[in-house]
C-alpha atoms as a PDB file:
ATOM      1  CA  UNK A   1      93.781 -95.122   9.123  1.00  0.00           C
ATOM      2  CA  UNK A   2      91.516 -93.523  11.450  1.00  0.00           C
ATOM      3  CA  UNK A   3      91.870 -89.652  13.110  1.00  0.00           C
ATOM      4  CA  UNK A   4      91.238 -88.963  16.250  1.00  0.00           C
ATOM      5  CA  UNK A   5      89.724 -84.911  17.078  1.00  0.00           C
ATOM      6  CA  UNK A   6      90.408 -83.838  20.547  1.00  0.00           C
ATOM      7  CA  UNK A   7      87.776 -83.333  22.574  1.00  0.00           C
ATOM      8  CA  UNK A   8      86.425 -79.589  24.236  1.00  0.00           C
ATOM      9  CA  UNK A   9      87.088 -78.828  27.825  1.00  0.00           C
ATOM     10  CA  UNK A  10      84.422 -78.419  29.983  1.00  0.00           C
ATOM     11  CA  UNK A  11      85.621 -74.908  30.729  1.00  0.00           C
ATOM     12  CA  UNK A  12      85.135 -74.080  26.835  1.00  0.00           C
ATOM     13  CA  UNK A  13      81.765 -75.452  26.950  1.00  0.00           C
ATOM     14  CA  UNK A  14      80.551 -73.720  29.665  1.00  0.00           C
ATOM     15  CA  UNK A  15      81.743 -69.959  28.451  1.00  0.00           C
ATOM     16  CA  UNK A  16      80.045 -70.558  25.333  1.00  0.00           C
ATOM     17  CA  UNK A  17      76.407 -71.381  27.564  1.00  0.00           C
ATOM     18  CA  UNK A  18      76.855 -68.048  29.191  1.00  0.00           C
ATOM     19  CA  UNK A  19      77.792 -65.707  26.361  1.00  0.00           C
ATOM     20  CA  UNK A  20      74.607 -67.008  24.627  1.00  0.00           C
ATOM     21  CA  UNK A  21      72.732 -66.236  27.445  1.00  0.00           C
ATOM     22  CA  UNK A  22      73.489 -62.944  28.116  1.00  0.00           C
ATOM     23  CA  UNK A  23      73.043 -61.749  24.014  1.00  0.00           C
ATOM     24  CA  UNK A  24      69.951 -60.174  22.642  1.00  0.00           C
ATOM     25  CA  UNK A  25      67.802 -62.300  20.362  1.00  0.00           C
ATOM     26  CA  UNK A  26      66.895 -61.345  17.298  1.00  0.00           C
ATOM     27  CA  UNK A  27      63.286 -63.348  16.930  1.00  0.00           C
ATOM     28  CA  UNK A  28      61.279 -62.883  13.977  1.00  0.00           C
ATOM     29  CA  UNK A  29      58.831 -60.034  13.764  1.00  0.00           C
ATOM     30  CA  UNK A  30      55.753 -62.005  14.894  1.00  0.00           C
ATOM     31  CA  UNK A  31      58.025 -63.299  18.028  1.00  0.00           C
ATOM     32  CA  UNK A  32      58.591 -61.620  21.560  1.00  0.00           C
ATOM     33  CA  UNK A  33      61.857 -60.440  22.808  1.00  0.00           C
ATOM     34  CA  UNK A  34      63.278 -58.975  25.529  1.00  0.00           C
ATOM     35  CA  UNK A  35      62.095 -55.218  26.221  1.00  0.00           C
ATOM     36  CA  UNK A  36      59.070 -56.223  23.806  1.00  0.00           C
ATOM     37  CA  UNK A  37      55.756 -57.481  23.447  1.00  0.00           C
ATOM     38  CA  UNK A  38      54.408 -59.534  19.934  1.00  0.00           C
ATOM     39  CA  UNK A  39      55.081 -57.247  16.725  1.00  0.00           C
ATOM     40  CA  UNK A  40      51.294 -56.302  16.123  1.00  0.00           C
ATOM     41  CA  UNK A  41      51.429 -54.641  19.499  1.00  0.00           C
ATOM     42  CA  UNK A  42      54.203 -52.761  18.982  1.00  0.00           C
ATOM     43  CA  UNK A  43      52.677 -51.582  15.796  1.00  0.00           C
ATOM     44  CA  UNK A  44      49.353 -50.360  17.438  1.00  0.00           C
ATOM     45  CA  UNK A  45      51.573 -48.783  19.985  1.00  0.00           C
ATOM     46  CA  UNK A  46      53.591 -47.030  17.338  1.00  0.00           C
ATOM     47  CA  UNK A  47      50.316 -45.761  15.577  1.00  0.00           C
ATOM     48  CA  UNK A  48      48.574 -42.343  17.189  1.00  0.00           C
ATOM     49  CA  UNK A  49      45.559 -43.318  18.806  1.00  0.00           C
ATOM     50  CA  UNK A  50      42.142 -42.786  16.874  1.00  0.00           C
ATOM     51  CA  UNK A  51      40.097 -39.191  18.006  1.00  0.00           C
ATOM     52  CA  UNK A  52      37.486 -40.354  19.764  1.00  0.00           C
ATOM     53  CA  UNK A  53      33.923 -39.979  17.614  1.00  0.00           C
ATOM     54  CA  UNK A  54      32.201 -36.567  17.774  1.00  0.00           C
ATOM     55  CA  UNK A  55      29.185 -36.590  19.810  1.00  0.00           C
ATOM     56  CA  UNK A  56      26.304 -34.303  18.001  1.00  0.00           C
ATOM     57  CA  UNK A  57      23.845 -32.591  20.609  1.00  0.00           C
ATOM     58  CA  UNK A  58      20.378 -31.643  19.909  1.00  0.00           C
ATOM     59  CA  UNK A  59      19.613 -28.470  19.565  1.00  0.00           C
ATOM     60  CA  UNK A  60      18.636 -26.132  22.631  1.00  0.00           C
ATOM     61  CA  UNK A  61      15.227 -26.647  23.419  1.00  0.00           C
ATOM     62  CA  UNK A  62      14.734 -30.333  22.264  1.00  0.00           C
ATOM     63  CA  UNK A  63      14.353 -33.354  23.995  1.00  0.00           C
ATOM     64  CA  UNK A  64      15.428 -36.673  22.114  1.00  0.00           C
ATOM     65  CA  UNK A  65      13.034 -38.632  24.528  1.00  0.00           C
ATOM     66  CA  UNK A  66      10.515 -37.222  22.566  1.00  0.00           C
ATOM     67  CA  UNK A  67      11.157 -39.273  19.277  1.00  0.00           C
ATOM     68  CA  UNK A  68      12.938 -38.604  16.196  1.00  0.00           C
ATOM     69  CA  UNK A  69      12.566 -34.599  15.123  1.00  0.00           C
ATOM     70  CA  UNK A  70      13.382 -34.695  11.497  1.00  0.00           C
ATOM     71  CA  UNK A  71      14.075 -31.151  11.707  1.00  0.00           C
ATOM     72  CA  UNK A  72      16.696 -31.594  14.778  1.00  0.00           C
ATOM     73  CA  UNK A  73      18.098 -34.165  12.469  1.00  0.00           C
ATOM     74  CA  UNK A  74      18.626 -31.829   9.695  1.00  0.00           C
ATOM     75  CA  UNK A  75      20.013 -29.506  11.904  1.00  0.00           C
ATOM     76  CA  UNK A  76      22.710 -31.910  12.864  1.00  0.00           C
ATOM     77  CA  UNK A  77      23.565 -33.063   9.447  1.00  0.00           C
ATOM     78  CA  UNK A  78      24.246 -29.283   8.358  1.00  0.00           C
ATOM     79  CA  UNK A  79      26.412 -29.069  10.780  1.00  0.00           C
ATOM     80  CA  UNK A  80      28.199 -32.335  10.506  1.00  0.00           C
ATOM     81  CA  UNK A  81      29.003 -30.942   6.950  1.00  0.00           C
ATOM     82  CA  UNK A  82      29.457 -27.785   7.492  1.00  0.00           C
ATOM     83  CA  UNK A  83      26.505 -26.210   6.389  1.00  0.00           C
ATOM     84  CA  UNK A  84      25.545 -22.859   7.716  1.00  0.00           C
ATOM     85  CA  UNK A  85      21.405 -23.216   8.679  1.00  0.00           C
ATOM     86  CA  UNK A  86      19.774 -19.524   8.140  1.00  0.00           C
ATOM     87  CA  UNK A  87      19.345 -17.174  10.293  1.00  0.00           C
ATOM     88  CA  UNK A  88      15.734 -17.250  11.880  1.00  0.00           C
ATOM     89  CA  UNK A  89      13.539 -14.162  11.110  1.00  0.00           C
ATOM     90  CA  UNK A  90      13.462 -11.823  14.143  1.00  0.00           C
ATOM     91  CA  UNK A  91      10.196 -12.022  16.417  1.00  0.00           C
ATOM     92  CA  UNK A  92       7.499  -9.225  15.290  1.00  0.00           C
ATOM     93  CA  UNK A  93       7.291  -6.706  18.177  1.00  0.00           C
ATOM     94  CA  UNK A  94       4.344  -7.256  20.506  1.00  0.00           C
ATOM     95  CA  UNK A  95       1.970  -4.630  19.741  1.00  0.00           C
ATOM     96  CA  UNK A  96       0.974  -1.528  21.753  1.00  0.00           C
ATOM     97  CA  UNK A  97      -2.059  -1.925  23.506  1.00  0.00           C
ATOM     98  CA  UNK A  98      -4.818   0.937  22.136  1.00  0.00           C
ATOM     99  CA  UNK A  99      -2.735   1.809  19.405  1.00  0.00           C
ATOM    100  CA  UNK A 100      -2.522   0.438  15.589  1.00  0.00           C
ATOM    101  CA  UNK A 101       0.722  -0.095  14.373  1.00  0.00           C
ATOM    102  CA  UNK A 102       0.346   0.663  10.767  1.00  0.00           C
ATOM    103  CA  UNK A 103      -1.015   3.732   9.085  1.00  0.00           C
ATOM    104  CA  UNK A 104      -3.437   1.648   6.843  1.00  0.00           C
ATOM    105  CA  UNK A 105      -6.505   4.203   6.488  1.00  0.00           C
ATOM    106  CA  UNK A 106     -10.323   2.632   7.159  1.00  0.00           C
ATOM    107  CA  UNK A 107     -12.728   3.598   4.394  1.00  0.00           C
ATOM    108  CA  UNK A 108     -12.869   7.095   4.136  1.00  0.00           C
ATOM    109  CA  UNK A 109     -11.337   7.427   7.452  1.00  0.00           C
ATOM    110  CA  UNK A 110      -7.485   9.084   7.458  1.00  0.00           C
ATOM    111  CA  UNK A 111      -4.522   7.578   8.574  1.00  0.00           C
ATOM    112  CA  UNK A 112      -3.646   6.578  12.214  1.00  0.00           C
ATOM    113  CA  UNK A 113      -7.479   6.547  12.902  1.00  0.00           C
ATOM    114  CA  UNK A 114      -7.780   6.041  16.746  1.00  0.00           C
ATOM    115  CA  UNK A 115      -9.394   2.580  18.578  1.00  0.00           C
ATOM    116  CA  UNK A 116     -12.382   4.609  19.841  1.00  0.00           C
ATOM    117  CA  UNK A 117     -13.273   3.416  16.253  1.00  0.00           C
ATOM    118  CA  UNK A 118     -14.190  -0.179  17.352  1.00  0.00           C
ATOM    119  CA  UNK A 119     -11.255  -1.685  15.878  1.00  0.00           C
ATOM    120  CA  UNK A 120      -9.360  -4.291  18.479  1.00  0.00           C
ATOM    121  CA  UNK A 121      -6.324  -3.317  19.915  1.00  0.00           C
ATOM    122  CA  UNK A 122      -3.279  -5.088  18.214  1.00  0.00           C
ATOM    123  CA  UNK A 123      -4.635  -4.391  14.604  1.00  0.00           C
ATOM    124  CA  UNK A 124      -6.498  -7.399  14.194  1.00  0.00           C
ATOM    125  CA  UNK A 125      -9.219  -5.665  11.659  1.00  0.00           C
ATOM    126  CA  UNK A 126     -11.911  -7.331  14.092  1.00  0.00           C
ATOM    127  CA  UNK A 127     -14.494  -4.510  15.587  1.00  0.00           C
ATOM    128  CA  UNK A 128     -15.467  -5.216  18.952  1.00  0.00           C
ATOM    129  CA  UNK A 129     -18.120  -2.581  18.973  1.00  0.00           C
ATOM    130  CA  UNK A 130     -20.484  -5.131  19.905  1.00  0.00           C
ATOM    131  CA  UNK A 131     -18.534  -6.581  23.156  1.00  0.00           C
ATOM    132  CA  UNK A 132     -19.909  -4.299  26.208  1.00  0.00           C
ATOM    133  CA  UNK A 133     -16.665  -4.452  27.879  1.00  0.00           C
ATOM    134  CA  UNK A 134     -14.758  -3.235  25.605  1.00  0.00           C
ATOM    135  CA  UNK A 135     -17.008  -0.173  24.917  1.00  0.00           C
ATOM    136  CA  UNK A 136     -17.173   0.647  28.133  1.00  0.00           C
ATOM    137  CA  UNK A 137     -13.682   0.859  28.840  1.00  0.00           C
ATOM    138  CA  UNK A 138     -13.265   3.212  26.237  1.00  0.00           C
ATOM    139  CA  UNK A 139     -16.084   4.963  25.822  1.00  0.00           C
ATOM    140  CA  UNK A 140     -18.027   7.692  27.566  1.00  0.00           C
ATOM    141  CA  UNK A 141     -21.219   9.359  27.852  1.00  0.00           C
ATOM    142  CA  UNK A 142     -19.464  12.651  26.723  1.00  0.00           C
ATOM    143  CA  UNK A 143     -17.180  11.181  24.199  1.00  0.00           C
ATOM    144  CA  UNK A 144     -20.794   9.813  22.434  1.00  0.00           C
ATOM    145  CA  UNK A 145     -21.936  13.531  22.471  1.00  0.00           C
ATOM    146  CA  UNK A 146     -18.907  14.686  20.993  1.00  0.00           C
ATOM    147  CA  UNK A 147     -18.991  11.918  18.232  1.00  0.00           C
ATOM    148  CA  UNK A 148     -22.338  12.392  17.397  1.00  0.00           C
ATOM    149  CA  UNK A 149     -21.789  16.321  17.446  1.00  0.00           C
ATOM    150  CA  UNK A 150     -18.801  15.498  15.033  1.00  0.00           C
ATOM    151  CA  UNK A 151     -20.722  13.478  12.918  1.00  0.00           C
ATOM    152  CA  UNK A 152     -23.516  15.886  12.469  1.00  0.00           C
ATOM    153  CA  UNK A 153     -21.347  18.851  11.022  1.00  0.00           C
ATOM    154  CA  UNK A 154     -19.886  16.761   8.743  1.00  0.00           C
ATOM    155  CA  UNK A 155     -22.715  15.305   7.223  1.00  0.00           C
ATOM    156  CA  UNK A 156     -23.799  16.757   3.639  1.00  0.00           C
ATOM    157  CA  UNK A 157     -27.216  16.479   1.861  1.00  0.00           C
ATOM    158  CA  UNK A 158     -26.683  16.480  -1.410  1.00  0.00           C
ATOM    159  CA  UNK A 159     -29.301  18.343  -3.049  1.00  0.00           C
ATOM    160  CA  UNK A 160     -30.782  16.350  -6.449  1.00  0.00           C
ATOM    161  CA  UNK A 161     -30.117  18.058  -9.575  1.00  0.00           C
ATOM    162  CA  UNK A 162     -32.041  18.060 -13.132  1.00  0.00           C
ATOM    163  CA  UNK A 163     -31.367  15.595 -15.362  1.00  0.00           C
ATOM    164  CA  UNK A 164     -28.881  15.938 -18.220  1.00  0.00           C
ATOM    165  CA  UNK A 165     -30.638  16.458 -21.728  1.00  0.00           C
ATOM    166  CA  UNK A 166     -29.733  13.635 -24.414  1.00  0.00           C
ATOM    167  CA  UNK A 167     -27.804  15.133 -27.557  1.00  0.00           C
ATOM    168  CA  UNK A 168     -29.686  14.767 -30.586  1.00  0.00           C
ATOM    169  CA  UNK A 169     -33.513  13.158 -31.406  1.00  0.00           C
ATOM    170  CA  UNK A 170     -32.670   9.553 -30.056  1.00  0.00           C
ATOM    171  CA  UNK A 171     -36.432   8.698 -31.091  1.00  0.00           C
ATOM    172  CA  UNK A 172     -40.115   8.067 -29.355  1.00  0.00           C
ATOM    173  CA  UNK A 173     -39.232   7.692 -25.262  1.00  0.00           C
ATOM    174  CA  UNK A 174     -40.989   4.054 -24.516  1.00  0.00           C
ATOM    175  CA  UNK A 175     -40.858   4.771 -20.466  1.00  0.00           C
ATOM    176  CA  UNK A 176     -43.384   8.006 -21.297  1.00  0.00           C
ATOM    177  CA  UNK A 177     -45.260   5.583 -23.477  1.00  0.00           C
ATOM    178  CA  UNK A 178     -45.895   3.389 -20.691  1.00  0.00           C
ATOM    179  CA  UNK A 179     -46.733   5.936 -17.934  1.00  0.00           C
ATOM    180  CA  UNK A 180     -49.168   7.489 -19.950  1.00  0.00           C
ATOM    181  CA  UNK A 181     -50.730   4.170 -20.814  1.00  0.00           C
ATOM    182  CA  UNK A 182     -52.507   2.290 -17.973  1.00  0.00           C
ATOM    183  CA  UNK A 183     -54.285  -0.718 -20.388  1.00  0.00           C
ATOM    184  CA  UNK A 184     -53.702  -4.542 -19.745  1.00  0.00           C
ATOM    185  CA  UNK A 185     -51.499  -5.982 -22.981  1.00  0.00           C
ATOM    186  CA  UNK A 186     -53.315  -7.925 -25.212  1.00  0.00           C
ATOM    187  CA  UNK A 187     -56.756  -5.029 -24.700  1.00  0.00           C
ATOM    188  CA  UNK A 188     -57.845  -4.020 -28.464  1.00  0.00           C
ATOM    189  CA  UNK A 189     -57.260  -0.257 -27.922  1.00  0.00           C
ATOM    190  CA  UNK A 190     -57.200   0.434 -31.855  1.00  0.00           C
ATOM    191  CA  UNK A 191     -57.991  -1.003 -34.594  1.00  0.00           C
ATOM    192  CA  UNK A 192     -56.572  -3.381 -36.828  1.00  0.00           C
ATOM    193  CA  UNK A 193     -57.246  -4.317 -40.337  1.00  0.00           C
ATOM    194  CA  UNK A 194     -57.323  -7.963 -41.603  1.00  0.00           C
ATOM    195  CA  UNK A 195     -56.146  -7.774 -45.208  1.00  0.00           C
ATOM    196  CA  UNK A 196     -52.618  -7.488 -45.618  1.00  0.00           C
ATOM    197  CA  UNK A 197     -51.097  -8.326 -42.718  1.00  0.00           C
ATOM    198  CA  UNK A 198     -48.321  -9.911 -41.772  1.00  0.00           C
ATOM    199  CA  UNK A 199     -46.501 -12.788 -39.563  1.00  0.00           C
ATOM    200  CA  UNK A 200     -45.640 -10.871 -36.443  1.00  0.00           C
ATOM    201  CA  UNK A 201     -43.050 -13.514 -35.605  1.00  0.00           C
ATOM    202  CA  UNK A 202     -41.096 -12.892 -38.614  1.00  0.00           C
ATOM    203  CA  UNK A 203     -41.421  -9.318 -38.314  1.00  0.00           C
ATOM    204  CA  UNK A 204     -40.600  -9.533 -34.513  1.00  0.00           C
ATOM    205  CA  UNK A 205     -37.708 -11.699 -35.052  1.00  0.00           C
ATOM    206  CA  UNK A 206     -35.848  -8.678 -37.263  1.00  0.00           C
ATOM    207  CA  UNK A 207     -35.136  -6.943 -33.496  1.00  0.00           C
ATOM    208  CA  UNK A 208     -32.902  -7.327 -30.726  1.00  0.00           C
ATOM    209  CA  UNK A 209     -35.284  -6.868 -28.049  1.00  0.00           C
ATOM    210  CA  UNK A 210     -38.774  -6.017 -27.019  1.00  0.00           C
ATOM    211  CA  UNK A 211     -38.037  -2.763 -26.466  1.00  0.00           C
ATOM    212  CA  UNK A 212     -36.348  -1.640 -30.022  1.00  0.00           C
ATOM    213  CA  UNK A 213     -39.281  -3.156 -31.841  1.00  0.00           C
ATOM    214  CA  UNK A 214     -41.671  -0.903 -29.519  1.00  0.00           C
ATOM    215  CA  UNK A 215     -39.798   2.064 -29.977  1.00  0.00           C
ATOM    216  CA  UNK A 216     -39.325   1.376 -33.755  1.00  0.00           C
ATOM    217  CA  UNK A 217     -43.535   0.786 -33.856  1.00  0.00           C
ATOM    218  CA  UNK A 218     -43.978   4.331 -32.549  1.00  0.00           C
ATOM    219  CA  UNK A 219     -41.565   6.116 -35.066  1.00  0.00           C
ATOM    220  CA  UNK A 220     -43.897   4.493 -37.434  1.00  0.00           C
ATOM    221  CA  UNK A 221     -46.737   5.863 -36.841  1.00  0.00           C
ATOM    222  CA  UNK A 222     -48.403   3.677 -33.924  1.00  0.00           C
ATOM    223  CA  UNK A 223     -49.704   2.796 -31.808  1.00  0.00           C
ATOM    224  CA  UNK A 224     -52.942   4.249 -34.064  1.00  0.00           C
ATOM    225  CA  UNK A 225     -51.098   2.451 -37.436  1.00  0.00           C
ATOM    226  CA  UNK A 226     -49.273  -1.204 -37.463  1.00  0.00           C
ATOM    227  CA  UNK A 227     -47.257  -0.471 -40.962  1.00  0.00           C
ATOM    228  CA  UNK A 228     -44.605  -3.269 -40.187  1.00  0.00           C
ATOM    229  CA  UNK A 229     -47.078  -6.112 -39.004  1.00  0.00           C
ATOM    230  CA  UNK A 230     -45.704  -6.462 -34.925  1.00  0.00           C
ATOM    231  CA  UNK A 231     -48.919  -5.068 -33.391  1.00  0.00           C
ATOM    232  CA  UNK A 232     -51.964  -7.406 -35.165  1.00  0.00           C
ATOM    233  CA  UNK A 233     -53.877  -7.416 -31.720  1.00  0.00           C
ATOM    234  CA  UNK A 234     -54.017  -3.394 -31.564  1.00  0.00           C
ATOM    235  CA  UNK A 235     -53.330  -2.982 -27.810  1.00  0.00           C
ATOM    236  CA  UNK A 236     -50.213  -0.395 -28.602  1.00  0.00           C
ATOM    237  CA  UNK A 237     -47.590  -2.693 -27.729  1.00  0.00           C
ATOM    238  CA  UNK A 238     -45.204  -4.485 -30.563  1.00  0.00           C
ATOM    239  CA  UNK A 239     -43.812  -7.649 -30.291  1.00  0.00           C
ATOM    240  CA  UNK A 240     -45.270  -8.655 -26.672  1.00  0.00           C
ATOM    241  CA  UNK A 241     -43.472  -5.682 -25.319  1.00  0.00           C
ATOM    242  CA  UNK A 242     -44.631  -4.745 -21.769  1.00  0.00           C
ATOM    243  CA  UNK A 243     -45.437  -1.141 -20.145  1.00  0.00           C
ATOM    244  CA  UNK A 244     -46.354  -2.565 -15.922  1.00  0.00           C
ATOM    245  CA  UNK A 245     -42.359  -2.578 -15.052  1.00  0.00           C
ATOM    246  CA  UNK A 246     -42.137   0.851 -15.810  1.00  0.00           C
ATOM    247  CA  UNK A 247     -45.411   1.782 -13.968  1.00  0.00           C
ATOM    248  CA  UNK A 248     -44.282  -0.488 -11.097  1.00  0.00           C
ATOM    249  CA  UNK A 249     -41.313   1.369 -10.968  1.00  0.00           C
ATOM    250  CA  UNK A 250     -42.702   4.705 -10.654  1.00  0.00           C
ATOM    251  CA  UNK A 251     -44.671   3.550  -7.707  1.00  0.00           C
END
C-alpha cells in the first residue's frame, strides 16, 4: 500500500528563499564573507605594521660618492650596536707667533730663551739664522752691538794650570824617552853583544804592548844594556817600539 506526503505551498517555499538570504554566512576561514576580505588579509590587517628599516647616515664631513670609507663604516656599525666610538683628542693650540711654547732650555741657554736666538717661531727646533728675511725682521744693527757686548762679558779664559803629579814611582816615562831621542829605529846607537842572546820574538811576545816592553827595557838598565833579549839591533827601542808619534805630537 503506497503513502502519499503532501506537498509544500509555494508560500512556504518562498519564506524559506528569503530567510536564507538575509542570514550571515559562516564560510570557512580561507573564504570571503560579508563585511570581509580572504582570511590572510584579515590577518595582516590584524598584525601591527613592521617599523620601517633604520636608515644609517655617514658621518658629517663624508661623502659616500667617494667610495667605501672603511672607517665611516666602522663608525656606523658602532653605532648600529651601540657602541660608544672615543672621544677625539682635542686640537693642539696654534702656536704664538715669536714665542716658544715650552720652557725646554737650549744648551747652556736658560729657560724661555727668546727667538732672537734663531730658533723658528712655532718651536719647530729649525734655526733660520741663515734665511735673510727672517733676520732682518728681527734683528737690528743695535741689537747685534748689544749681543756681541753681552757675549763679550761673559766670556771666560780659562787660564791652564800645572799638571797633577802621579802618586808613587810608576817607572821610566817612555814619552821623555822619545823627545829626547831624535834617531831613526832600527840605527845601531849601542852596542850589542852576539853570544848569549836571545829570540826577541819570544821575549817580545811575554808583553801586552809595545809600549810595556819599552818601558820594562829601560827599568832594566837600557837602552845602554839588553838583559832580557828585546833590543838585539841596539837602536834603544824594544820590541819594534816607536818614539816619531810622540815627537810628531809635540810639533
Amino acid at each position: 500500500m503506497s503513502r502519499s506526503f503532501p506537498v509544500p505551498a509555494a508560500g512556504a517555499v518562498l519564506a524559506a528563499l528569503l530567510l536564507s538570504a538575509c542570514t550571515p554566512s559562516t564560510s570557512s576561514p580561507s573564504g570571503s564573507g560579508v563585511g570581509f576580505q580572504d582570511y590572510d588579509s584579515y590577518i595582516r590587517g590584524a598584525q601591527p605594521a613592521p617599523a620601517p628599516a633604520a636608515v644609517v647616515l655617514p658621518p658629517a664631513g663624508t661623502s659616500p660618492a667617494g667610495g667605501f670609507d672603511p672607517a665611516a663604516a666602522a663608525a656606523a656599525i658602532d653605532r648600529a650596536s651601540g657602541v660608544t666610538a672615543p672621544a677625539a683628542a682635542p686640537a693642539p693650540a696654534p702656536a704664538t707667533p715669536g714665542l716658544l711654547t715650552d720652557s725646554r732650555p737650549r744648551g747652556g741657554a736658560p729657560a724661555g730663551i727668546q727667538e732672537e736666538s734663531g730658533e723658528v717661531a712655532g718651536n719647530t727646533g729649525i734655526s733660520d739664522e741663515q734665511d735673510f728675511n727672517a733676520v732682518a725682521a728681527r734683528e737690528t744693527i743695535e741689537s747685534d752691538a748689544e749681543r756681541i757686548a753681552r757675549n763679550r762679558a761673559e766670556y771666560v779664559v780659562v787660564q791652564p794650570g800645572d799638571l797633577p803629579q802621579r802618586p808613587g814611582d810608576t817607572g821610566p816615562n817612555i814619552v821623555e824617552f822619545a823627545l829626547a831621542t831624535n834617531h831613526a829605529p832600527g840605527v845601531q846607537m849601542y852596542k850589542r853583544g852576539g853570544l848569549g842572546m836571545r829570540d826577541p820574538n819570544a821575549a817580545c811576545a811575554r808583553f801586552a804592548s809595545p809600549d810595556l816592553a819599552q818601558q820594562e827595557f829601560l827599568s832594566k838598565g837600557g837602552p845602554e844594556r839588553d838583559r832580557m833579549g828585546v833590543d838585539p839591533d841596539g837602536d834603544g827601542f824594544a820590541c819594534s817600539w816607536d818614539p816619531r808619534p810622540f815627537r810628531t805630537a809635540l810639533q
